[in-house]
Protein backbone atom coordinates (compact mmCIF):
# COMPACT_ATOMS: atom_id res chain seq x y z
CA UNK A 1 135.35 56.36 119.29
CA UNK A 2 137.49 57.87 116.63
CA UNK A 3 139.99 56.09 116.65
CA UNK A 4 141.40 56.98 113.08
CA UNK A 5 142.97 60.12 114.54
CA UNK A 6 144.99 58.07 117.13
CA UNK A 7 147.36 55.62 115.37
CA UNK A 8 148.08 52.82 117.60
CA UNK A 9 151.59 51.71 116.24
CA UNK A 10 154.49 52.64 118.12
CA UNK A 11 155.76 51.28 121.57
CA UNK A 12 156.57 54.02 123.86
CA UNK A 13 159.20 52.26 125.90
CA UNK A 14 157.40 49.55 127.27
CA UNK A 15 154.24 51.39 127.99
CA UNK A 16 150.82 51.75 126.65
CA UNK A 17 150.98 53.11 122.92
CA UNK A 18 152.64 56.25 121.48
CA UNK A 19 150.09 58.50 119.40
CA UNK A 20 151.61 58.91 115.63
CA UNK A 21 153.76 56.23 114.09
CA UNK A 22 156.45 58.87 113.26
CA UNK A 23 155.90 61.26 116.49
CA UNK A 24 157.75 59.07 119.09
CA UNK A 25 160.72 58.06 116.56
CA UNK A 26 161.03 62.01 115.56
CA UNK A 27 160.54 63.18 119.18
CA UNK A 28 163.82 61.08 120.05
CA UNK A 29 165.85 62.10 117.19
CA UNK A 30 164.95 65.95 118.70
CA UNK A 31 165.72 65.13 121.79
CA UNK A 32 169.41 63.51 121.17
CA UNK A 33 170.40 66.18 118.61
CA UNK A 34 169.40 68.58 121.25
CA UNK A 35 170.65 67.45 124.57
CA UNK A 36 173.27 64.39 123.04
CA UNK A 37 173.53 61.42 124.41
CA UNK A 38 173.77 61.08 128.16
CA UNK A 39 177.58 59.53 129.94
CA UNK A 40 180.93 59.42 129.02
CA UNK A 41 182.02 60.36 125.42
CA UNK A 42 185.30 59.20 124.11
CA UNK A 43 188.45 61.87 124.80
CA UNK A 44 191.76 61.24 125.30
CA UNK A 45 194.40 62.95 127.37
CA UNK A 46 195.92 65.79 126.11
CA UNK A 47 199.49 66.83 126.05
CA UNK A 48 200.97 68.05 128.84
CA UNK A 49 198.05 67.35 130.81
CA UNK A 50 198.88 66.00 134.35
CA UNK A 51 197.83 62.89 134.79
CA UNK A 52 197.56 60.62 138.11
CA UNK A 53 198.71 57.35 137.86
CA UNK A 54 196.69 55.50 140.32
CA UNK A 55 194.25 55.62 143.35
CA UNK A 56 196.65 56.71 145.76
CA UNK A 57 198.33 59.05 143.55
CA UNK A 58 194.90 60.96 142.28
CA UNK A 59 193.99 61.19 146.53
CA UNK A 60 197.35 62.79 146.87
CA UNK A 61 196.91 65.43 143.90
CA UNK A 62 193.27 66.21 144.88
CA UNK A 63 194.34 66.67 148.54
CA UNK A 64 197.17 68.92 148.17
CA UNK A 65 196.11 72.80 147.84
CA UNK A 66 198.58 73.80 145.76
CA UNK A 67 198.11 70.81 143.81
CA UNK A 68 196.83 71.20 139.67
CA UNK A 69 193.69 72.59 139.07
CA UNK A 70 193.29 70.07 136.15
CA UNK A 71 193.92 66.34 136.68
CA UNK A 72 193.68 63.81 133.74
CA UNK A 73 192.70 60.23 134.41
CA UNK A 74 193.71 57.50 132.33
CA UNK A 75 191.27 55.11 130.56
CA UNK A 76 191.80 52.38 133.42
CA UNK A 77 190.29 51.93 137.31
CA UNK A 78 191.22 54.10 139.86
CA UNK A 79 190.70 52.16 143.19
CA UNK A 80 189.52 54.41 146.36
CA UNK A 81 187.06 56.66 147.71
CA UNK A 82 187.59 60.38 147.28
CA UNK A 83 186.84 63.84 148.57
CA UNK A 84 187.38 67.16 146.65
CA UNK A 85 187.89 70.34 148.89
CA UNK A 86 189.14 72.31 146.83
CA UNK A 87 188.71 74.16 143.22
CA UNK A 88 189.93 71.27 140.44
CA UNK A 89 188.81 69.84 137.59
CA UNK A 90 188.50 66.38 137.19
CA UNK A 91 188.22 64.94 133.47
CA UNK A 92 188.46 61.25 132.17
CA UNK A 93 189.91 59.83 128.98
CA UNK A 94 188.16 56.98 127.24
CA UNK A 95 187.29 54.05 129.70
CA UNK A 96 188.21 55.48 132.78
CA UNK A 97 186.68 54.28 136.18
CA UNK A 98 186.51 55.45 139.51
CA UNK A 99 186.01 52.05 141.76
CA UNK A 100 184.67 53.00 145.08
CA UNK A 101 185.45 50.75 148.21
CA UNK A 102 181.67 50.49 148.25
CA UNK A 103 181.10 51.15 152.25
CA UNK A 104 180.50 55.29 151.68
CA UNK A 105 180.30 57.73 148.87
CA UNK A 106 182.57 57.16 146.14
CA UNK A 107 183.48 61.16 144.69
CA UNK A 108 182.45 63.41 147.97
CA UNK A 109 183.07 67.10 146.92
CA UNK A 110 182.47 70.11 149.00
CA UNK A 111 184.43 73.21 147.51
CA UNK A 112 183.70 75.81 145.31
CA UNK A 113 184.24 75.41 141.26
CA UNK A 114 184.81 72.14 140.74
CA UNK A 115 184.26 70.47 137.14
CA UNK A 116 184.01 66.62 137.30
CA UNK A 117 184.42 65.25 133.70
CA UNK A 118 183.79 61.95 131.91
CA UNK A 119 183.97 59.54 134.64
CA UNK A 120 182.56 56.13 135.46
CA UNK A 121 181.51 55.90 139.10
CA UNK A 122 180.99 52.75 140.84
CA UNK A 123 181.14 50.98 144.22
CA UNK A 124 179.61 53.12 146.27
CA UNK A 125 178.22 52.05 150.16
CA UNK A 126 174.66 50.84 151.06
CA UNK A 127 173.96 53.01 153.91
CA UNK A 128 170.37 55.14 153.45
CA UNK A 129 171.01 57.09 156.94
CA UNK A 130 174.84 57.95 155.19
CA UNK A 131 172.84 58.32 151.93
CA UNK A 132 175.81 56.68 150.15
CA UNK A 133 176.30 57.99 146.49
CA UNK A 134 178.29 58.12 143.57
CA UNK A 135 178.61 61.78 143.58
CA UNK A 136 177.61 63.58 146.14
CA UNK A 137 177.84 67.72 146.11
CA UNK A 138 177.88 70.58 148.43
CA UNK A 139 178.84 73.63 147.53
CA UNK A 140 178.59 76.52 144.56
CA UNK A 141 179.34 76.45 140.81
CA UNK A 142 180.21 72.39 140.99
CA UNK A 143 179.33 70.79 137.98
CA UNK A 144 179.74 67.18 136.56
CA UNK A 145 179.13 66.31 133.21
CA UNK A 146 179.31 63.38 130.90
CA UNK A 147 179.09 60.99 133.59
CA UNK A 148 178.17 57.54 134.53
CA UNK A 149 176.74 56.04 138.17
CA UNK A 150 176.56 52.42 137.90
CA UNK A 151 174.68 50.88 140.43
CA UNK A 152 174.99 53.58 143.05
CA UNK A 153 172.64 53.58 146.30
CA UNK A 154 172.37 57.62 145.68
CA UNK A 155 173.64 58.60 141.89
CA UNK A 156 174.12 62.03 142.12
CA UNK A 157 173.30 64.33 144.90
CA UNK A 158 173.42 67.90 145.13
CA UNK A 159 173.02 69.13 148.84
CA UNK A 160 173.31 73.11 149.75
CA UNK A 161 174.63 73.42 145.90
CA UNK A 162 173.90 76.24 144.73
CA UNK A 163 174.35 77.22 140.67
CA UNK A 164 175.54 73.75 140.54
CA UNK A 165 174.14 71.83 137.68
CA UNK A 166 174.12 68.33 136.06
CA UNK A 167 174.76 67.46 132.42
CA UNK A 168 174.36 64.56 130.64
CA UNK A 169 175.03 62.10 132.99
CA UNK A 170 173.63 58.73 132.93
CA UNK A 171 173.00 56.98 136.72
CA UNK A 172 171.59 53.36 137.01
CA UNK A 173 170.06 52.25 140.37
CA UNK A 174 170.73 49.09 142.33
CA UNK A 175 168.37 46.48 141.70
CA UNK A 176 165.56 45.53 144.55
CA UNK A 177 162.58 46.46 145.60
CA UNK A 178 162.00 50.13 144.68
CA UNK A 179 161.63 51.58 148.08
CA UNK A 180 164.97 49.96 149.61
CA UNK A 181 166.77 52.00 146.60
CA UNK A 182 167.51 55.66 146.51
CA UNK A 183 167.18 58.60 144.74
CA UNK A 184 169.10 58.73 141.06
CA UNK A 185 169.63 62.60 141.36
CA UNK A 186 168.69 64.74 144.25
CA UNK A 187 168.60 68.23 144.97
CA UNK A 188 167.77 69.69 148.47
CA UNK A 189 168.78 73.12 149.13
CA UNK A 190 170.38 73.42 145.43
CA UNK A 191 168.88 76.53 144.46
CA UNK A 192 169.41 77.85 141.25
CA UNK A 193 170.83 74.40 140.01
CA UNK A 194 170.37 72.51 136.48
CA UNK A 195 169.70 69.32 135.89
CA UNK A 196 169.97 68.97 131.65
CA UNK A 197 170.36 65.84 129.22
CA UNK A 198 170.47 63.05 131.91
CA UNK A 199 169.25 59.66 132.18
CA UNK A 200 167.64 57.81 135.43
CA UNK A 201 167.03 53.83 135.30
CA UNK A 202 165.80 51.73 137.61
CA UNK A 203 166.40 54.51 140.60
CA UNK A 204 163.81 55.51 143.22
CA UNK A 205 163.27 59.35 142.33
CA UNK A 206 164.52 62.27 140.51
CA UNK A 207 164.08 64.87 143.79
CA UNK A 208 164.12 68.49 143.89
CA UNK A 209 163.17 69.27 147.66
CA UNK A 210 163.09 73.11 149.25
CA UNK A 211 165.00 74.21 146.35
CA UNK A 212 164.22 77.19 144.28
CA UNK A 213 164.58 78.20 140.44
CA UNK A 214 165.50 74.70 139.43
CA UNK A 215 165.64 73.66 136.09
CA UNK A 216 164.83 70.19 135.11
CA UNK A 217 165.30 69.84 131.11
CA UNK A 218 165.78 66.80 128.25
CA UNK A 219 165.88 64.38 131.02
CA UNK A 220 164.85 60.87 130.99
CA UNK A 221 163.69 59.07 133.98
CA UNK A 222 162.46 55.67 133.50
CA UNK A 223 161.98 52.05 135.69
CA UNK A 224 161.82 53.97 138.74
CA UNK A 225 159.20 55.53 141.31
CA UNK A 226 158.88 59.20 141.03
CA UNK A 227 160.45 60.39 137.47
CA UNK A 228 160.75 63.90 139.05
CA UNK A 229 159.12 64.98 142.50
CA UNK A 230 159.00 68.67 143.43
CA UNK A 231 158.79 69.53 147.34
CA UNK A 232 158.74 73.52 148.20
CA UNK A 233 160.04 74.02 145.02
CA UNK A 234 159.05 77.54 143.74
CA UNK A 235 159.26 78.87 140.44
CA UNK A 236 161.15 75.69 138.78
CA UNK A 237 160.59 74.55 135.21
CA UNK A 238 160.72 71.29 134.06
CA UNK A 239 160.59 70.12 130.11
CA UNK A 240 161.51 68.66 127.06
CA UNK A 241 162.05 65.31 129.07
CA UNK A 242 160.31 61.53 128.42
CA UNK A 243 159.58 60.48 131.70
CA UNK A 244 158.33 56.59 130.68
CA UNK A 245 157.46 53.11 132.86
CA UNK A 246 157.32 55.01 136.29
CA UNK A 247 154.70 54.68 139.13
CA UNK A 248 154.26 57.98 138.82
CA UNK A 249 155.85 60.79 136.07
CA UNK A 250 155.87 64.02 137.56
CA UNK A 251 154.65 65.03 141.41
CA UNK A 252 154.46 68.28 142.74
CA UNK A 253 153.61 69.76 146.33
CA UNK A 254 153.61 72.36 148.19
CA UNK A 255 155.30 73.91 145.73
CA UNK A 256 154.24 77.64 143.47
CA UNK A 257 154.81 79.41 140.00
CA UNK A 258 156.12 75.59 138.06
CA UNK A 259 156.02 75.30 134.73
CA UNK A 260 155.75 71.70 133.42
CA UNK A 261 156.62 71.75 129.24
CA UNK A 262 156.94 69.80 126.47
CA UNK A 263 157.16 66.72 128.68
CA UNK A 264 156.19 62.72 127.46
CA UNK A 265 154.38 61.23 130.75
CA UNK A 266 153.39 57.94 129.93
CA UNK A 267 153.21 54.27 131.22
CA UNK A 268 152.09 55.10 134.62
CA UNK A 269 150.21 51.71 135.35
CA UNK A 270 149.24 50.63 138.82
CA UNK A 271 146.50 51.36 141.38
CA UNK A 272 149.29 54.57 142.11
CA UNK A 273 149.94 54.92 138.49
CA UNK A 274 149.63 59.22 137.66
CA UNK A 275 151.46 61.26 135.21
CA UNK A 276 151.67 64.16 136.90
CA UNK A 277 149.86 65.18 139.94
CA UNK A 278 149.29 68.09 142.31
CA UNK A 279 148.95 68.66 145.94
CA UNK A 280 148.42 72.06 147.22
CA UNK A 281 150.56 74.33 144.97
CA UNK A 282 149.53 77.62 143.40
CA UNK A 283 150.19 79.44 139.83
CA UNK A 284 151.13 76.05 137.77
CA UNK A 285 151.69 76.00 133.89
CA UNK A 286 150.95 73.25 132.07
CA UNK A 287 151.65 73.29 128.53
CA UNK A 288 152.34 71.62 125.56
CA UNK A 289 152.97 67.84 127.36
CA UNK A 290 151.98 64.49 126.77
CA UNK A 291 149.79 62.41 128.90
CA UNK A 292 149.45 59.11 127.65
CA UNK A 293 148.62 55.38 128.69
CA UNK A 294 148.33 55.99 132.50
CA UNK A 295 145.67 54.79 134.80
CA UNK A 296 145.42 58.33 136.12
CA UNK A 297 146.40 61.20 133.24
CA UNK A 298 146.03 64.12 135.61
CA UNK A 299 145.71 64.15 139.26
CA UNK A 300 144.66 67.25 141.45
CA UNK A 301 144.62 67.87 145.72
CA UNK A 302 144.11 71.09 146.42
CA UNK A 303 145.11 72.42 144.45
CA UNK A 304 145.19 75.27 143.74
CA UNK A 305 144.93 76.34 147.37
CA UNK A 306 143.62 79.47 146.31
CA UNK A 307 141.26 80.60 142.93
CA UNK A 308 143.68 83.95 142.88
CA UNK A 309 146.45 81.28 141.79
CA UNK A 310 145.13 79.56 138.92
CA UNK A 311 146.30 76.00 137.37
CA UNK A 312 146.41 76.43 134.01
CA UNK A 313 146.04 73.41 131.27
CA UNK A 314 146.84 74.18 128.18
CA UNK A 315 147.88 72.35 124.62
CA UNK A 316 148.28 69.36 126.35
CA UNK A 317 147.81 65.76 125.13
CA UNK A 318 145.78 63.26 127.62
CA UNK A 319 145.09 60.57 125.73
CA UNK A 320 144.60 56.47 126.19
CA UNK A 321 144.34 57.21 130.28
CA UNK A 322 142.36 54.98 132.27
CA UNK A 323 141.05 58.52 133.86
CA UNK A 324 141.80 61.67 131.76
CA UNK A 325 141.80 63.94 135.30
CA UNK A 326 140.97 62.94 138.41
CA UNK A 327 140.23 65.80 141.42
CA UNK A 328 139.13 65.78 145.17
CA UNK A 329 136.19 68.04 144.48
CA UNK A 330 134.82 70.89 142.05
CA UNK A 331 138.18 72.50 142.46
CA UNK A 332 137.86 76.35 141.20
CA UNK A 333 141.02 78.46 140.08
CA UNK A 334 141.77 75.80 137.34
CA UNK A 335 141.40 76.08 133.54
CA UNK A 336 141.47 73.48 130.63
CA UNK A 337 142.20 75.19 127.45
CA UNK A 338 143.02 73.92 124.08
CA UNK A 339 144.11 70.05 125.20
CA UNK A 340 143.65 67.05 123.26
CA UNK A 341 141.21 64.60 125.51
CA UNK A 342 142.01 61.39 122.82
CA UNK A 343 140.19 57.87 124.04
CA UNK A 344 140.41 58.02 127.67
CA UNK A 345 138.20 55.63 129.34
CA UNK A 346 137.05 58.34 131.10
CA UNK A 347 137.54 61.58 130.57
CA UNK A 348 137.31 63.27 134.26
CA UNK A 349 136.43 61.95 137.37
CA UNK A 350 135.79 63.49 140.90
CA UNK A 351 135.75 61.38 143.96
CA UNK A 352 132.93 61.08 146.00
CA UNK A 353 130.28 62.12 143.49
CA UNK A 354 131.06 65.57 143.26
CA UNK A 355 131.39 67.11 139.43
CA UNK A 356 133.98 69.19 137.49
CA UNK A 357 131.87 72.33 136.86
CA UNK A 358 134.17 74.56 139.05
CA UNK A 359 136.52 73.86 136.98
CA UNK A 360 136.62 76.00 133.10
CA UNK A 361 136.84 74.46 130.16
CA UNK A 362 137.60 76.02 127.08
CA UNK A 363 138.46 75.14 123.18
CA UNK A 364 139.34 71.20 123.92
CA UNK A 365 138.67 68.41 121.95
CA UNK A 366 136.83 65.28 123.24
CA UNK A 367 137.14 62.03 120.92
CA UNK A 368 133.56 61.47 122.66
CA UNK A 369 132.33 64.63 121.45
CA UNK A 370 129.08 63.60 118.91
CA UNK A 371 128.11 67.76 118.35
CA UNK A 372 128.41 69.44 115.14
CA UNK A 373 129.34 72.38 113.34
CA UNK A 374 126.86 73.90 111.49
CA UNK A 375 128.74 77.61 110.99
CA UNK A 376 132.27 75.69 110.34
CA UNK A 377 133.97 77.81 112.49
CA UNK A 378 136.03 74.48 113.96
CA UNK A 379 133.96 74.66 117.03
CA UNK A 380 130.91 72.65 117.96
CA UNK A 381 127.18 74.47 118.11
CA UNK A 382 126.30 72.98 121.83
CA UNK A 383 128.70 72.14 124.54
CA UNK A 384 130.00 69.13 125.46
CA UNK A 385 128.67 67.46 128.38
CA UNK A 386 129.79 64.37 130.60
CA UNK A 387 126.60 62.84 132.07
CA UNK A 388 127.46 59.06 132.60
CA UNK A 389 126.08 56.79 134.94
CA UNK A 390 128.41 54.42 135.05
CA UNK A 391 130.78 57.34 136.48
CA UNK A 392 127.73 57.68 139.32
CA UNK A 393 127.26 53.76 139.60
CA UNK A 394 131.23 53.44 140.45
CA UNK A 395 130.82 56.58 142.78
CA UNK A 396 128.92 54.67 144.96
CA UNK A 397 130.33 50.84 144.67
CA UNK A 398 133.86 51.79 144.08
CA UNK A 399 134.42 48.13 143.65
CA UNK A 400 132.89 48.46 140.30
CA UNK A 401 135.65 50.21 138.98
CA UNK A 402 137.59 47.38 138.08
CA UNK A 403 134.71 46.95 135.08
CA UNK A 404 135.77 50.54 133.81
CA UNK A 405 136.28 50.66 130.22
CA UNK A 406 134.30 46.98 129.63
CA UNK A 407 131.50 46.67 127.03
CA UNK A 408 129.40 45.86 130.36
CA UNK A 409 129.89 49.99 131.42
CA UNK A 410 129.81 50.69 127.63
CA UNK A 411 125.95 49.28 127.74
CA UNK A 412 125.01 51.12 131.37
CA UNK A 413 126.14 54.82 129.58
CA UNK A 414 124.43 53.78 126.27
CA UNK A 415 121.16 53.02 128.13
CA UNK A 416 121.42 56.39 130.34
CA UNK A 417 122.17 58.37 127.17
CA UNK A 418 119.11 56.81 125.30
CA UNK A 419 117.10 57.07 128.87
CA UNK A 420 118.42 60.42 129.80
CA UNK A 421 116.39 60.40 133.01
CA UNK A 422 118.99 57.54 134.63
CA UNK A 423 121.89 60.18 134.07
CA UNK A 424 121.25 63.30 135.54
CA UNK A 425 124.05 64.04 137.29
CA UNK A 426 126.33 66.54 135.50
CA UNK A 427 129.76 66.14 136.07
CA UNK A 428 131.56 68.21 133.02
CA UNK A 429 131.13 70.49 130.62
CA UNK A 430 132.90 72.76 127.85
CA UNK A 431 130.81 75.19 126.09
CA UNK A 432 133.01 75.58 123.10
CA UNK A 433 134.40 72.52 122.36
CA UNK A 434 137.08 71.64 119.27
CA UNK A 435 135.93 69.81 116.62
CA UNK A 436 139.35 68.69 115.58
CA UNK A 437 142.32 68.04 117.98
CA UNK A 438 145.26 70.40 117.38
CA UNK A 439 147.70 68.41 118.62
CA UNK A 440 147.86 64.81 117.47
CA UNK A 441 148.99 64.46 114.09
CA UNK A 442 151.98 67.10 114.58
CA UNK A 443 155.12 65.48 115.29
């Protein structure tokens, strides 16, 4: 294994490893001078500015449709639950709080053009049929930014909002058991929304269900279940976010024409434990992200449904994975191009003996690769090949799979590839494989 060209020095949050002593540090330092840093920023109140002096007082301005269509908050607690119906802006000075009477949503808004600014929101209800939030959202153009949900049931949802969008916003979950919690920022029916710069701990997903043209960017999910989970979501994008220490990173169904970017998917440990996965959608991108430190890298159902809708892999980074890929059958329409495949304990696997070759492979480099490169064009002379029968043995005793990775299975592939009669079955193979990896090293 070469295990010179994977530097095993950096924690990644908790997770397996990061690849690169500097990469994770410099990734970071990218990613907060790009999208700052995510909740409430200090401000003051400006002059003039009207400002409410209490609970009651902020219900009564908010309520009143002729009332100011910007409201200041002091840096104190304002006691009460709200609702916003009509166009306002809401902004917070340094240390301000919005304590809800925690039986129901704490800020329930459901206008048009409304800007909520700089708040802490806490105290909300515990009722999943209610879905009790922080923030909850219905509506167009409503926006909150610079926020904080401390301990909500729901943090933010965003329910028939359209061009509504999220911004640096920080929401904690309660703690429990993961499945009793709910969803740190939803979006169902929010078509055209944006979800940019926030943070999700210790929530149960990061939802975008039957919504269209969502973007999801510079976003960091962590502790939770799903870090972002796509339902009927066409034509979305999601990147430049570290989704880290999930079940799984990044889920996708049903769902066409996504583009997945730039993303860190790592720590996805478990029996569950993907970093992204597919089930029957069409036309995916997926380019430039990295895979790392998950007991399943990739995961593919179905998909794609149909070859005329290729999956495309490309530039990506699958590296220290229990299982590289991992795919129902031979699936066709789906293309590996150009990834990194960096000390995976293996690289692909297809359930119920089947093999990989519908699948294309082209230009990636394999750590396990043992070629050469006799024309030095950076490519090896013959392909690379995945015949191991310790793949075949666990095939058919899946209980053998908890030896994966031991110097036990190590021995069984060493004897096949000495013997190579005891590993005929072909399960992979690239034609033109790297002899360098072209992304680890780059920061």
């Amino acid at each position: 294994m070469r295990t010179s060209s994977l530097i095993l020095c950096v924690s990644l949050a908790g997770c397996a490893v990061a690849p690169i002593s500097s990469h994770g540090a410099a990734r970071d330092l990218r990613h907060t001078q790009q999208y700052g840093v995510a909740g409430p920023r200090k401000q003051a109140v400006p002059t003039g500015a009207v400002v409410a002096r209490d609970g009651p007082n902020l219900q009564a301005l908010l309520r009143d449709p002729q009332g100011p269509k910007v409201i200041w908050l002091d840096g104190k607690a304002y006691h009460g639950d709200f609702t916003i119906r009509r166009p306002v802006e809401v902004h917070g000075a340094t240390g301000c709080i919005i304590e809800g009477s925690k039986t129901s949503t704490v800020l329930d808004v459901e206008a048009e053009d409304v800007l909520l600014d700089n708040l802490t929101v806490r105290g909300t209800g515990h009722r999943h049929t209610a879905e009790d939030a922080g923030i909850k959202l219905k509506g167009k153009r409503l926006a909150v930014r610079n926020c904080f949900v401390d301990q909500g049931l729901f943090g933010v949802s965003l329910q028939l909002c359209d061009h509504c969008r999220v911004d640096a916003t920080r929401v904690i979950g309660q703690a429990g058991e993961m499945e009793l919690r709910g969803d740190g920022i939803k979006l169902w029916e929010a078509h055209d929304s944006i979800v940019r710069g926030c943070e999700v701990t210790r929530s149960r997903d990061l939802v975008v269900w039957y919504s269209r043209r969502v973007l999801l960017e510079g976003n960091s999910v962590t502790q939770s279940r799903y870090g972002s989970h796509f339902m009927y979501a066409h034509d979305s994008v999601v990147r430049d976010s570290r989704v880290v220490d999930n079940v799984v990173g990044i889920f996708v169904m049903y769902s066409a024409r996504l583009k997945v970017e730039g993303n860190v998917l790592a720590g996805a440990h478990g029996a569950a434990g993907i970093g992204i996965g597919f089930k029957e959608s069409d036309g995916v991108q997926v380019t430039g992200n990295w895979l790392v430190g998950n007991t399943t890298g990739t995961y593919l159902d179905r998909t794609p449904r149909s070859p005329a809708q290729p999956v495309v892999f490309r530039d990506n980074v699958i590296a220290l994975n229990d299982v590289g890929f991992r795919t129902h059958s031979s699936q066709e329409g789906v293309e590996w191009r150009g990834n990194d495949f960096q000390e995976n304990a293996v690289d692909g696997q297809v359930d119920g003996g089947g093999d990989a070759l519908g699948m294309r492979f082209v230009d990636n480099f394999w750590s396990d690769y043992a070629g050469y490169d006799l024309d030095h064009d950076g490519y090896g002379d013959v392909a690379f090949e995945v015949k191991k029968l310790s793949s075949e043995l666990t095939d058919a005793h899946p209980m053998l799979r908890f030896f994966q990775g031991t110097a036990a299975m190590g021995l069984v592939d060493a004897v096949a590839r000495a013997v190579p009669i005891l590993a005929a079955h072909l399960t992979l193979r690239d034609a033109h494989p790297a002899m360098q990896p072209r992304r680890l090293g780059r920061s």
